[in-house]
PDB file of N, CA and C in Angstrom:
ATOM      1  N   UNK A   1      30.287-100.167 -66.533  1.00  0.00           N
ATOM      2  CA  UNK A   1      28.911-100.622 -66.480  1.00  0.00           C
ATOM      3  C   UNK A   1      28.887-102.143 -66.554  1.00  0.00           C
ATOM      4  N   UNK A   2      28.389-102.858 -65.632  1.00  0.00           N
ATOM      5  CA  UNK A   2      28.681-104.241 -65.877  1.00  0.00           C
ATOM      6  C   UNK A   2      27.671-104.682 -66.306  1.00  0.00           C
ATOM      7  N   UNK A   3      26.517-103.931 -67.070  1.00  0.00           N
ATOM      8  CA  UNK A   3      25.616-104.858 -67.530  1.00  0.00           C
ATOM      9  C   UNK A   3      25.398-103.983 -68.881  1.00  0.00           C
ATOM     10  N   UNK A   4      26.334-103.774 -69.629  1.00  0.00           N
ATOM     11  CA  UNK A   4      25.837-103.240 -70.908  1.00  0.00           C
ATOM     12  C   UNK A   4      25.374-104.210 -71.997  1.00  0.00           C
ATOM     13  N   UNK A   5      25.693-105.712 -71.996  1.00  0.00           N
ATOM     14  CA  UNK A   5      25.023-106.443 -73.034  1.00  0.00           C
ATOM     15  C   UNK A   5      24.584-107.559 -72.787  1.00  0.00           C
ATOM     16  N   UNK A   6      23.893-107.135 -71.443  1.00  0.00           N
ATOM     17  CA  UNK A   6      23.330-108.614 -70.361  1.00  0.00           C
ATOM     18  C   UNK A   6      21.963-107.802 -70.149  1.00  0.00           C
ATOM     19  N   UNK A   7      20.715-108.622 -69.645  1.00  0.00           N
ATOM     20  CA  UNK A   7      19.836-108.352 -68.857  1.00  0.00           C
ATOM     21  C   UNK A   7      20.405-108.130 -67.058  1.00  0.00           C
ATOM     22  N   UNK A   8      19.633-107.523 -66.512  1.00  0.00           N
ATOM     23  CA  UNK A   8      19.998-106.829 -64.948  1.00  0.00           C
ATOM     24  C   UNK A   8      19.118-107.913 -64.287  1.00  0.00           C
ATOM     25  N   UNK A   9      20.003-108.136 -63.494  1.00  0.00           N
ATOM     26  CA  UNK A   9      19.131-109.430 -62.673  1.00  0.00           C
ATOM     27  C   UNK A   9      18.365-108.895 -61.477  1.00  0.00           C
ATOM     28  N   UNK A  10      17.374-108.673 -61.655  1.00  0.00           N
ATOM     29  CA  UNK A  10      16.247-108.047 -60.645  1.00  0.00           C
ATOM     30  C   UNK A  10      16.400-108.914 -59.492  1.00  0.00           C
ATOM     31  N   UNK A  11      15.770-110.450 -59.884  1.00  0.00           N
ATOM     32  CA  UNK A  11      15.253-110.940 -58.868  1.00  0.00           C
ATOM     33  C   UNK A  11      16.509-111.721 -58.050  1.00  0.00           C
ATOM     34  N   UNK A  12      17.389-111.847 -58.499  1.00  0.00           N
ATOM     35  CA  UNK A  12      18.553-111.795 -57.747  1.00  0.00           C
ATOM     36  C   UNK A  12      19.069-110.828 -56.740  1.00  0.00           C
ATOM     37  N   UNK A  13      19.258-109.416 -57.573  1.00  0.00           N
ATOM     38  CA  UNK A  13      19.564-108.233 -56.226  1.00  0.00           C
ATOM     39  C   UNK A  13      18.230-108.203 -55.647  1.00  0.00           C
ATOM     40  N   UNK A  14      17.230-108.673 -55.664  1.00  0.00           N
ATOM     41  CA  UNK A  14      16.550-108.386 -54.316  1.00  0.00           C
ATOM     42  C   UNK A  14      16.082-109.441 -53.854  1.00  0.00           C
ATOM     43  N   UNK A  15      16.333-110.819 -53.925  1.00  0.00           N
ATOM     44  CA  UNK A  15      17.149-111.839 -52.963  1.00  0.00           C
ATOM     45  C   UNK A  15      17.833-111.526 -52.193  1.00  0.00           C
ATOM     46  N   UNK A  16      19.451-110.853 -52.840  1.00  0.00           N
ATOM     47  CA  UNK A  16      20.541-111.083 -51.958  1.00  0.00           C
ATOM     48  C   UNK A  16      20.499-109.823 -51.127  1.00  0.00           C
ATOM     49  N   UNK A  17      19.893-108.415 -51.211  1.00  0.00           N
ATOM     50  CA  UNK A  17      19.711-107.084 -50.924  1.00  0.00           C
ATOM     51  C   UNK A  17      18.421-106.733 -50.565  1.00  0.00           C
ATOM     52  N   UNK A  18      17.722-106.001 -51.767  1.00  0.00           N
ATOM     53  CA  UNK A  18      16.715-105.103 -51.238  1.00  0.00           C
ATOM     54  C   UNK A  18      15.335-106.285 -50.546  1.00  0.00           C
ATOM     55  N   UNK A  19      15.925-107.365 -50.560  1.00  0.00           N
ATOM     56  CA  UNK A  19      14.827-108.314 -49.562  1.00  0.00           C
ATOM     57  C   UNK A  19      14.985-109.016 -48.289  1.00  0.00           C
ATOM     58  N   UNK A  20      16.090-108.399 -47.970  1.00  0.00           N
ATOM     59  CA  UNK A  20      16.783-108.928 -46.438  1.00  0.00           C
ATOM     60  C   UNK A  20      16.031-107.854 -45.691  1.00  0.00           C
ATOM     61  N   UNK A  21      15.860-108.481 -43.970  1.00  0.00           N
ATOM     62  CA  UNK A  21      15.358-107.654 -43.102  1.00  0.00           C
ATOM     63  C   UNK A  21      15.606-106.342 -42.867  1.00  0.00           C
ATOM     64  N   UNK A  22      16.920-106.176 -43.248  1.00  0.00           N
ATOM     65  CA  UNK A  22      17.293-105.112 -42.189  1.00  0.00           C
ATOM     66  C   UNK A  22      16.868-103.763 -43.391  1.00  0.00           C
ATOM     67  N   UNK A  23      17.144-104.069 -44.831  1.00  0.00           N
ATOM     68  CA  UNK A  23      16.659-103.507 -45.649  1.00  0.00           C
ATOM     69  C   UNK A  23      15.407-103.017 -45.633  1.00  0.00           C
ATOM     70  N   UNK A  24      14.444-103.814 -45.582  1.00  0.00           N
ATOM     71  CA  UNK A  24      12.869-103.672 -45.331  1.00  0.00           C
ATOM     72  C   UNK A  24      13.150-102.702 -44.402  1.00  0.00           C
ATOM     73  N   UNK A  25      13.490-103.181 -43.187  1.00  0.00           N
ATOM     74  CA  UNK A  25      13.069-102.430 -41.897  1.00  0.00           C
ATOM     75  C   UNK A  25      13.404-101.055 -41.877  1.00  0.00           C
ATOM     76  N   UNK A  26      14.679-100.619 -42.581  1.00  0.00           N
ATOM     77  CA  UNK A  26      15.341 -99.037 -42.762  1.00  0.00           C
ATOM     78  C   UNK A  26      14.020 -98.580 -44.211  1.00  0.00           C
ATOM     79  N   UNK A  27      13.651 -99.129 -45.205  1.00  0.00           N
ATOM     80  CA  UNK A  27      12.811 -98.454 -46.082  1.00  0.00           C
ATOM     81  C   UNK A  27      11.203 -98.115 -45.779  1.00  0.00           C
ATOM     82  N   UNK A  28      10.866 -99.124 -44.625  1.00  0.00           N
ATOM     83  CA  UNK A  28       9.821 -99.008 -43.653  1.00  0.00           C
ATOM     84  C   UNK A  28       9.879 -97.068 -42.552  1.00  0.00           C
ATOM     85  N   UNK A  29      10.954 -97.236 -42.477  1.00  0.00           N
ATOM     86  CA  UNK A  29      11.032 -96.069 -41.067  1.00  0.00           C
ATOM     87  C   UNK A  29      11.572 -94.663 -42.433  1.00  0.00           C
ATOM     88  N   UNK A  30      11.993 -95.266 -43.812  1.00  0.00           N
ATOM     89  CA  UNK A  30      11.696 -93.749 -45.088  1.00  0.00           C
ATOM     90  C   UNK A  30      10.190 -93.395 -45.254  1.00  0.00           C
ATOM     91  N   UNK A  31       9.120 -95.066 -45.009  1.00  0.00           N
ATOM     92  CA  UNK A  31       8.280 -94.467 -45.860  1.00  0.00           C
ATOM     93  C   UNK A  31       7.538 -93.628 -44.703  1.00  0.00           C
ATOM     94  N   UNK A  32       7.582 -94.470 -43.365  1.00  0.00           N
ATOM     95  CA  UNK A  32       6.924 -93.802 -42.212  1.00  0.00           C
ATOM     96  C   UNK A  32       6.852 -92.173 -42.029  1.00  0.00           C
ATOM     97  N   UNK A  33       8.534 -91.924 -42.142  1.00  0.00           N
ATOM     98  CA  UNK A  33       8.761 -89.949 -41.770  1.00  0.00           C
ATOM     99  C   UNK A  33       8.050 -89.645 -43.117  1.00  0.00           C
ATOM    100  N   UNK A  34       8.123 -90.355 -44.779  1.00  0.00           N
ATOM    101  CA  UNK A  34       7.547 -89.283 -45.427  1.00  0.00           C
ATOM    102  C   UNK A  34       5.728 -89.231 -45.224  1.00  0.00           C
ATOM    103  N   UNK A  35       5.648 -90.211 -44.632  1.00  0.00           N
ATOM    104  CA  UNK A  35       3.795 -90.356 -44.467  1.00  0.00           C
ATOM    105  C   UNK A  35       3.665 -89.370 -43.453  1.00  0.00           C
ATOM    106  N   UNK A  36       4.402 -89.338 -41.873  1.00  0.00           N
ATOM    107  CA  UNK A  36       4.000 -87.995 -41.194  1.00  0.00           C
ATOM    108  C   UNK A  36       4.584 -86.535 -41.662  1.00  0.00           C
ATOM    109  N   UNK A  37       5.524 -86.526 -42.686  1.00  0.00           N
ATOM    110  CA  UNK A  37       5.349 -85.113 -43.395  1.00  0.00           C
ATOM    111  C   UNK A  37       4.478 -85.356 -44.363  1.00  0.00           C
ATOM    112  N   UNK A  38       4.128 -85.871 -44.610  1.00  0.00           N
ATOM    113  CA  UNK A  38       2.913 -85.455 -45.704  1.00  0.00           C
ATOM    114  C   UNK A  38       1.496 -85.329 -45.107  1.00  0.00           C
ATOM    115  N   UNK A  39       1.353 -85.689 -43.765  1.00  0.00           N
ATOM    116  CA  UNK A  39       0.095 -85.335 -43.181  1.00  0.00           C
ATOM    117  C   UNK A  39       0.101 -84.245 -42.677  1.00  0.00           C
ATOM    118  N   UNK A  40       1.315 -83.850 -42.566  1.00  0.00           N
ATOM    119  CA  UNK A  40       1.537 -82.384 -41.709  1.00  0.00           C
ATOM    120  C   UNK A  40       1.364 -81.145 -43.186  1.00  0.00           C
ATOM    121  N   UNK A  41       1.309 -81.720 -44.236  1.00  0.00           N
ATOM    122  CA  UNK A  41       1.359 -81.060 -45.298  1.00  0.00           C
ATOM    123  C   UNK A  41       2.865 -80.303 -45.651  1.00  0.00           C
ATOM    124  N   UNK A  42       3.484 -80.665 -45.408  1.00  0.00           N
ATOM    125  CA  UNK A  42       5.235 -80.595 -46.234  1.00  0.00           C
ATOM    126  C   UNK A  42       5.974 -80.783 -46.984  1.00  0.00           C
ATOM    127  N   UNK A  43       5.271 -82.058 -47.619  1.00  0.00           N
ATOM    128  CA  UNK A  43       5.223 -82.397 -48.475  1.00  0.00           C
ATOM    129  C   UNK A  43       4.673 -82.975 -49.785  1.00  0.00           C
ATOM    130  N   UNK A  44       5.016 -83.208 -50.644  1.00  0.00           N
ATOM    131  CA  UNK A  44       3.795 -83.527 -51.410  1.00  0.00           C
ATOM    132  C   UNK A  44       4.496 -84.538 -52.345  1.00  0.00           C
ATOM    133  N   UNK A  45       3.394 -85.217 -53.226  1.00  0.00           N
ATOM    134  CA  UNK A  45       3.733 -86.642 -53.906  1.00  0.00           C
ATOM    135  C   UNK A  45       4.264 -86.131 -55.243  1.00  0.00           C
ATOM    136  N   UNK A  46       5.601 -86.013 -55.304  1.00  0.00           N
ATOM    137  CA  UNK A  46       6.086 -85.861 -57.244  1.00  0.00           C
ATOM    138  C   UNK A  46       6.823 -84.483 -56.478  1.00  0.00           C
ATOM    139  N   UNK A  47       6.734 -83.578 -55.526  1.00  0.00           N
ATOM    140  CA  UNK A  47       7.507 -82.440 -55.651  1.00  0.00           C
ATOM    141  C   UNK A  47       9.376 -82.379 -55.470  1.00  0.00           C
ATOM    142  N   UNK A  48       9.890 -83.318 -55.554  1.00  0.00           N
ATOM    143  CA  UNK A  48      11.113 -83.377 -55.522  1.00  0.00           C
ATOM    144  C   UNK A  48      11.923 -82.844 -54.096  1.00  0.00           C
ATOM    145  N   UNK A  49      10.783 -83.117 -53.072  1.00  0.00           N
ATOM    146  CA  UNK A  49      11.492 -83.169 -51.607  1.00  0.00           C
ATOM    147  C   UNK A  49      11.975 -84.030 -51.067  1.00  0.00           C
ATOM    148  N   UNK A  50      12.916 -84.232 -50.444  1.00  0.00           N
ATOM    149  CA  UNK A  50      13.092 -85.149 -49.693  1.00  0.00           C
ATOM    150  C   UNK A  50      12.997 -84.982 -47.775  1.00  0.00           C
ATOM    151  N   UNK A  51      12.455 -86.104 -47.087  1.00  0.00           N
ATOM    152  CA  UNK A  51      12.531 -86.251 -46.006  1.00  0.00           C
ATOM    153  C   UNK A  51      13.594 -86.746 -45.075  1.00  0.00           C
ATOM    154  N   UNK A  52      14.262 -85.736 -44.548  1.00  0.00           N
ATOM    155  CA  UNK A  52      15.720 -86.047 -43.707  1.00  0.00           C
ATOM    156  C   UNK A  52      14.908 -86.164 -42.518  1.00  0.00           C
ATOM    157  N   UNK A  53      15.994 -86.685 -41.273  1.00  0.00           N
ATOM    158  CA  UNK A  53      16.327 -87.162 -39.773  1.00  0.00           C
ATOM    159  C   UNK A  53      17.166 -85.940 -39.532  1.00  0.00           C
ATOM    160  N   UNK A  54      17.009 -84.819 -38.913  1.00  0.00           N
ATOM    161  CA  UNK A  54      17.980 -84.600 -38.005  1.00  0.00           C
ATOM    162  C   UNK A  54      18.729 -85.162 -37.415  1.00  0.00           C
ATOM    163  N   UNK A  55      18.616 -86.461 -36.591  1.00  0.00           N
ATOM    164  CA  UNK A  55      19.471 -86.686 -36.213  1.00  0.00           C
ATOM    165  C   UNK A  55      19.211 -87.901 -36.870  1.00  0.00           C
ATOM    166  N   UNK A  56      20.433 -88.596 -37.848  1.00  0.00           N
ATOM    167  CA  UNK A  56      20.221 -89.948 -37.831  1.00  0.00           C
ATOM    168  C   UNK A  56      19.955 -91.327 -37.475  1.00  0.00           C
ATOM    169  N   UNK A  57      18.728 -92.231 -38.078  1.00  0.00           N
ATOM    170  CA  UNK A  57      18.412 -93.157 -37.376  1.00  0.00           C
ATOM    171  C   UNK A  57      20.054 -93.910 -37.035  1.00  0.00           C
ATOM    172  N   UNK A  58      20.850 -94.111 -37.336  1.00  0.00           N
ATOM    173  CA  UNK A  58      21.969 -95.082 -37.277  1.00  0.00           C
ATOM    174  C   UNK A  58      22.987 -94.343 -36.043  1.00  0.00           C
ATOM    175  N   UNK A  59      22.428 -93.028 -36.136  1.00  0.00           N
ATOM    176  CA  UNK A  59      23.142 -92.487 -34.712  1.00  0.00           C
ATOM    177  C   UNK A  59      22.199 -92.086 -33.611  1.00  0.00           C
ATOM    178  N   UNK A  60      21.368 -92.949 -33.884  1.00  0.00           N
ATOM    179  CA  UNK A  60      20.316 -92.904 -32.264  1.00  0.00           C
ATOM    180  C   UNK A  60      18.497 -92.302 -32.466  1.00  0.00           C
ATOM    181  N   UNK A  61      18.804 -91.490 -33.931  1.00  0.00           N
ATOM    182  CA  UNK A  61      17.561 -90.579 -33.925  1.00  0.00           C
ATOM    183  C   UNK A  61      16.398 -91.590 -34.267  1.00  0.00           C
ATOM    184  N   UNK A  62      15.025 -90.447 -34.350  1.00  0.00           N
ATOM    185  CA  UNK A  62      13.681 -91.528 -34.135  1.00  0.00           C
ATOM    186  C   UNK A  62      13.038 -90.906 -35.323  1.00  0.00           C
ATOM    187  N   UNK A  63      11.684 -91.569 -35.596  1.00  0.00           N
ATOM    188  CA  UNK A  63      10.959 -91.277 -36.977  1.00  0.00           C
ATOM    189  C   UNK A  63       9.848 -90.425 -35.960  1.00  0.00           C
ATOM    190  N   UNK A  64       9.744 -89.147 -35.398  1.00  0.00           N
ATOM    191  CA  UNK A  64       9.043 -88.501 -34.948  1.00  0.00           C
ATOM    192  C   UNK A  64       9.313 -87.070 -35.777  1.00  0.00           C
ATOM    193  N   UNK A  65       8.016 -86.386 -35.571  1.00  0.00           N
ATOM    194  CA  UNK A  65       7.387 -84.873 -36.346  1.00  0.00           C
ATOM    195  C   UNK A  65       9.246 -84.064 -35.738  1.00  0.00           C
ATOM    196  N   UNK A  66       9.336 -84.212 -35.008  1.00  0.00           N
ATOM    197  CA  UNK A  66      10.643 -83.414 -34.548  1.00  0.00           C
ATOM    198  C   UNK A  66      11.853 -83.625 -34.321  1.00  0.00           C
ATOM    199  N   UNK A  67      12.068 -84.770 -35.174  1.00  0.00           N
ATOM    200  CA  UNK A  67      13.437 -84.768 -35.676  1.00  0.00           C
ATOM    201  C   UNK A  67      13.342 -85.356 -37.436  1.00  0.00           C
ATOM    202  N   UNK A  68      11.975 -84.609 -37.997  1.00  0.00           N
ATOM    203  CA  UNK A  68      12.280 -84.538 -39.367  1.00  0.00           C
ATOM    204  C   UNK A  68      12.209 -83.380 -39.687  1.00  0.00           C
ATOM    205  N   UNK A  69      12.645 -83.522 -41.086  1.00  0.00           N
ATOM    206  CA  UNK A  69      12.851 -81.912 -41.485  1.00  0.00           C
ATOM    207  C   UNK A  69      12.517 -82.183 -43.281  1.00  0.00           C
ATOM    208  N   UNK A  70      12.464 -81.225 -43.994  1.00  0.00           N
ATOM    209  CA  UNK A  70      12.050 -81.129 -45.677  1.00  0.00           C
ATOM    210  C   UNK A  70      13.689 -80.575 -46.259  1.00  0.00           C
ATOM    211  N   UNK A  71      14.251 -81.195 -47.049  1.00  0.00           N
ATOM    212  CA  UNK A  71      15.547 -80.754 -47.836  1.00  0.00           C
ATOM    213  C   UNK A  71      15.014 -81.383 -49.098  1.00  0.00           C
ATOM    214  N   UNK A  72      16.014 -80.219 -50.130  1.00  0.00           N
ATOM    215  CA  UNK A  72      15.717 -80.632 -51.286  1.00  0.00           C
ATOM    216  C   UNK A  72      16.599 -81.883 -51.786  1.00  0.00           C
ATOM    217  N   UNK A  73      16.390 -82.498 -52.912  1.00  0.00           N
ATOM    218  CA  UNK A  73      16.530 -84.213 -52.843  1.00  0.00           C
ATOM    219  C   UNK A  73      18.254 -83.952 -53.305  1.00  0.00           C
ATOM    220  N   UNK A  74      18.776 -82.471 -54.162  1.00  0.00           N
ATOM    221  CA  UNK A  74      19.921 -82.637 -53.981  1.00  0.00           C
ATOM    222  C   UNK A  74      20.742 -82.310 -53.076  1.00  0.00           C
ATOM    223  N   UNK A  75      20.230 -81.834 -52.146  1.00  0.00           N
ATOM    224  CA  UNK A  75      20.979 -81.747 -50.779  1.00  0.00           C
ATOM    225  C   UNK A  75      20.950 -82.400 -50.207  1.00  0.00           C
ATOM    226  N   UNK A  76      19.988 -82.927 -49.620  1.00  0.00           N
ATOM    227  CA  UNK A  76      19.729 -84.132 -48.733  1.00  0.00           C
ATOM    228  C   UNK A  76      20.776 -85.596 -49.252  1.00  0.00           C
ATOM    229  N   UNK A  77      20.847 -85.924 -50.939  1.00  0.00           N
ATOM    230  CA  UNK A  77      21.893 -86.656 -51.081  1.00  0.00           C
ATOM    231  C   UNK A  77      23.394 -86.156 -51.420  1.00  0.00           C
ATOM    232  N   UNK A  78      23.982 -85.367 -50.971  1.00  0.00           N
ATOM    233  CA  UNK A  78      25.224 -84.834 -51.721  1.00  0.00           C
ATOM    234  C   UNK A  78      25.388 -85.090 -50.073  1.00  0.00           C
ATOM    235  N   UNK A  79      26.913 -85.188 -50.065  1.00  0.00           N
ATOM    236  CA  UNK A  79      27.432 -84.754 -48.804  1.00  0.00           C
ATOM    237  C   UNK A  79      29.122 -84.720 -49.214  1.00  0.00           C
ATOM    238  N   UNK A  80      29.424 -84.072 -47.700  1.00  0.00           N
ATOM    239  CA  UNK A  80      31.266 -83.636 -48.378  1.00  0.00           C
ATOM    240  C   UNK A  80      31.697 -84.794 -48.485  1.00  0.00           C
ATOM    241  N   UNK A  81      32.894 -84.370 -49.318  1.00  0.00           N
ATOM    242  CA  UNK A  81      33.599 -85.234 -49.946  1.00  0.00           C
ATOM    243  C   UNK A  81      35.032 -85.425 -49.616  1.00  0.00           C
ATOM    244  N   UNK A  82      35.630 -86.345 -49.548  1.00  0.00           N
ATOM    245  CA  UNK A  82      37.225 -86.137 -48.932  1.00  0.00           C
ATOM    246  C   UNK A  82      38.067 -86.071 -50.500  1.00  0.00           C
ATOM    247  N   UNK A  83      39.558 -86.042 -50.723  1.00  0.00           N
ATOM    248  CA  UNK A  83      39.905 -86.454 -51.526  1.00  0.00           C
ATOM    249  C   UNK A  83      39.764 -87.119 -52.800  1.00  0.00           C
ATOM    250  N   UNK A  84      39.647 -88.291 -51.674  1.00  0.00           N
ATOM    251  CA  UNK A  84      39.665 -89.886 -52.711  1.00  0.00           C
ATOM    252  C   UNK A  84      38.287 -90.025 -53.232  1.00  0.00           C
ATOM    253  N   UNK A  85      37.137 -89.080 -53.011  1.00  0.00           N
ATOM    254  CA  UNK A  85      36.038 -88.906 -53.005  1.00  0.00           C
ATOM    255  C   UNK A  85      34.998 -89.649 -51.668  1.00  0.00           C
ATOM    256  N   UNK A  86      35.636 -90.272 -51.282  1.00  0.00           N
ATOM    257  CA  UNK A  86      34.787 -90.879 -50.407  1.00  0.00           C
ATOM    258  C   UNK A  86      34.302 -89.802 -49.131  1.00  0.00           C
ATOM    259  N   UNK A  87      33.261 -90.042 -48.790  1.00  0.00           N
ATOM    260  CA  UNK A  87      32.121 -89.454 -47.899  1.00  0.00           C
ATOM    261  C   UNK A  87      32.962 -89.234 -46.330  1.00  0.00           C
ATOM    262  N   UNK A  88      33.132 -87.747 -46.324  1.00  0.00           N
ATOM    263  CA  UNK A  88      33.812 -87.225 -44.650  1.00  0.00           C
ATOM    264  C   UNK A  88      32.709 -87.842 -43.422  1.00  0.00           C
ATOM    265  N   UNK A  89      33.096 -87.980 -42.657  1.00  0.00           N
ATOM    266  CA  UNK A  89      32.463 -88.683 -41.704  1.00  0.00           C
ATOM    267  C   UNK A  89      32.001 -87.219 -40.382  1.00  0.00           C
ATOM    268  N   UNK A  90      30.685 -87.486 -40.192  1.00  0.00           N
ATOM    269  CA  UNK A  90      30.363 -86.764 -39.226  1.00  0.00           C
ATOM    270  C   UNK A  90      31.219 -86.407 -37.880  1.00  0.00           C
ATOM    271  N   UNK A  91      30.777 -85.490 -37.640  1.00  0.00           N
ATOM    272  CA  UNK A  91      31.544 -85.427 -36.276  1.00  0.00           C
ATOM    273  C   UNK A  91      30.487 -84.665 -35.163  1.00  0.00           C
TER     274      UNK A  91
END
């Protein structure tokens, strides 16, 4: 834990991170798919769903009604695991 007897520098990690473009722009196209599942009624605010891409934005997919889908928030974040633990790569 590198901050057990320090304060967490907020406004630093989101300087150097959660305030760069490209950041914005990927948390922009989360909040977008969960706003059109939630108009479609799929979801709801506090129920512990999460909103997946079928096909991933980083492999081509779009923030449209039909290539989202409802998974639960521990599925949607778990994925296989290799060995060394690190994350198997799609195929």
């Amino acid at each position: 834990m590198p901050y057990v007897n320090k304060p967490r520098p907020y406004k630093r990690e989101y300087e150097n991170y959660d305030g760069t473009e490209a950041v914005k722009k990927k948390r922009a196209q989360r909040n977008k798919a969960r706003r059109i599942m939630e108009r479609a009624g799929m979801v709801h605010k506090g129920d512990g769903k999460d909103v997946d891409h079928k096909t991933p934005l980083s492999r081509g997919g779009n923030t449209t009604r039909r290539n989202l889908r409802v998974k639960s928030a521990s599925d949607n974040r778990s994925f296989p695991r290799n060995p060394d633990h690190g994350v198997k790569r799609n195929k």
